[in-house]
Protein backbone atom coordinates (compact mmCIF):
# COMPACT_ATOMS: atom_id res chain seq x y z
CA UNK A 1 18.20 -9.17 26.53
CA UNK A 2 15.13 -7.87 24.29
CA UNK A 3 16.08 -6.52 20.87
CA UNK A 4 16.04 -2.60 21.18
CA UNK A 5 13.83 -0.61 18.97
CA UNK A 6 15.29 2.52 17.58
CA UNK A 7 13.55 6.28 16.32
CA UNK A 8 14.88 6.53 13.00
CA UNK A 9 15.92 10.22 12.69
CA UNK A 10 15.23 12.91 9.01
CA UNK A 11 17.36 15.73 8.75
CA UNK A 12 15.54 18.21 6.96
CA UNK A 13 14.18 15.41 4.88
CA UNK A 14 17.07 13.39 4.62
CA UNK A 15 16.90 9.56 6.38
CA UNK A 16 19.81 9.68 8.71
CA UNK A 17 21.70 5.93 8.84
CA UNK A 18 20.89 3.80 10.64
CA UNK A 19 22.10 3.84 14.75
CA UNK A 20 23.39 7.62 13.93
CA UNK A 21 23.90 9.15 17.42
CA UNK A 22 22.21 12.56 18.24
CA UNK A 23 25.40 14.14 18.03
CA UNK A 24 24.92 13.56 14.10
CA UNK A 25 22.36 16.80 14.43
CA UNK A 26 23.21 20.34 13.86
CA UNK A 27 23.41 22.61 16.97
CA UNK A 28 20.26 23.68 18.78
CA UNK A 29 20.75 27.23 17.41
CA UNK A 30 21.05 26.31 14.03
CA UNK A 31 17.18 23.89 14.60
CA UNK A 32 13.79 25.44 13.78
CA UNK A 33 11.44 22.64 14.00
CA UNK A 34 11.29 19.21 15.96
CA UNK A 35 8.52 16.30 14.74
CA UNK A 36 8.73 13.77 17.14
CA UNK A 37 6.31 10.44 16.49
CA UNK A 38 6.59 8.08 18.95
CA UNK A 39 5.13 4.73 17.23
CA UNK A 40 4.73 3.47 13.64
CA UNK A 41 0.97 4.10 13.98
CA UNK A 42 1.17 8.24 14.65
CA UNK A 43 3.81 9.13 11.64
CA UNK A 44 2.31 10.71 9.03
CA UNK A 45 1.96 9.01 5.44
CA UNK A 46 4.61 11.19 3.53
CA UNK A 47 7.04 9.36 5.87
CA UNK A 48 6.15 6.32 5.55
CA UNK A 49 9.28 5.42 2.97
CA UNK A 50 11.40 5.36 6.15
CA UNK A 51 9.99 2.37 7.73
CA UNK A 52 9.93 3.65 11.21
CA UNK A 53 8.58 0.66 12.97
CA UNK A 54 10.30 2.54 16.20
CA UNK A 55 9.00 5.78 15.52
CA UNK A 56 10.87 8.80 13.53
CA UNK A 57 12.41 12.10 14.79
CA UNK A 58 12.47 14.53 12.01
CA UNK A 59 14.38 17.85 12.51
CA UNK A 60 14.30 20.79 10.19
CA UNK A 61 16.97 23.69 10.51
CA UNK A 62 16.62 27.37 10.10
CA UNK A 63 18.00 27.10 5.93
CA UNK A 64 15.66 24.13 5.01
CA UNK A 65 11.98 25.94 4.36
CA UNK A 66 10.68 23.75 7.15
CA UNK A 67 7.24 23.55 7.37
């Protein structure tokens, strides 16, 4: 079986563990902004730091001045 690759997931800039499960995020209501970026090659620079060779779901609630 291949190895799985895995989206490494921010919280309003906060790097989530490792393998946290989507359950880990705040309710929908309480979410103002999704970034979603597929492969290492489309996130953005200012992300780099959290190594996401998978790709990187960042997720900004309503209380975190998201962009």
């Amino acid at each position: 079986m291949p190895d799985r690759c895995t989206v490494k997931i921010m919280l309003d800039g906060a790097l989530l563990p490792d393998a946290s499960p989507i359950t880990a995020l705040p309710p929908l209501r309480e979410i103002a902004a999704i970034e979603l970026y597929v492969s290492i090659g489309s996130v953005p620079p200012m992300y780099s730091f959290a190594q996401p060779e998978c790709g990187l779901m960042v997720v900004w609630t309503r209380d975190s001045g998201s962009p």
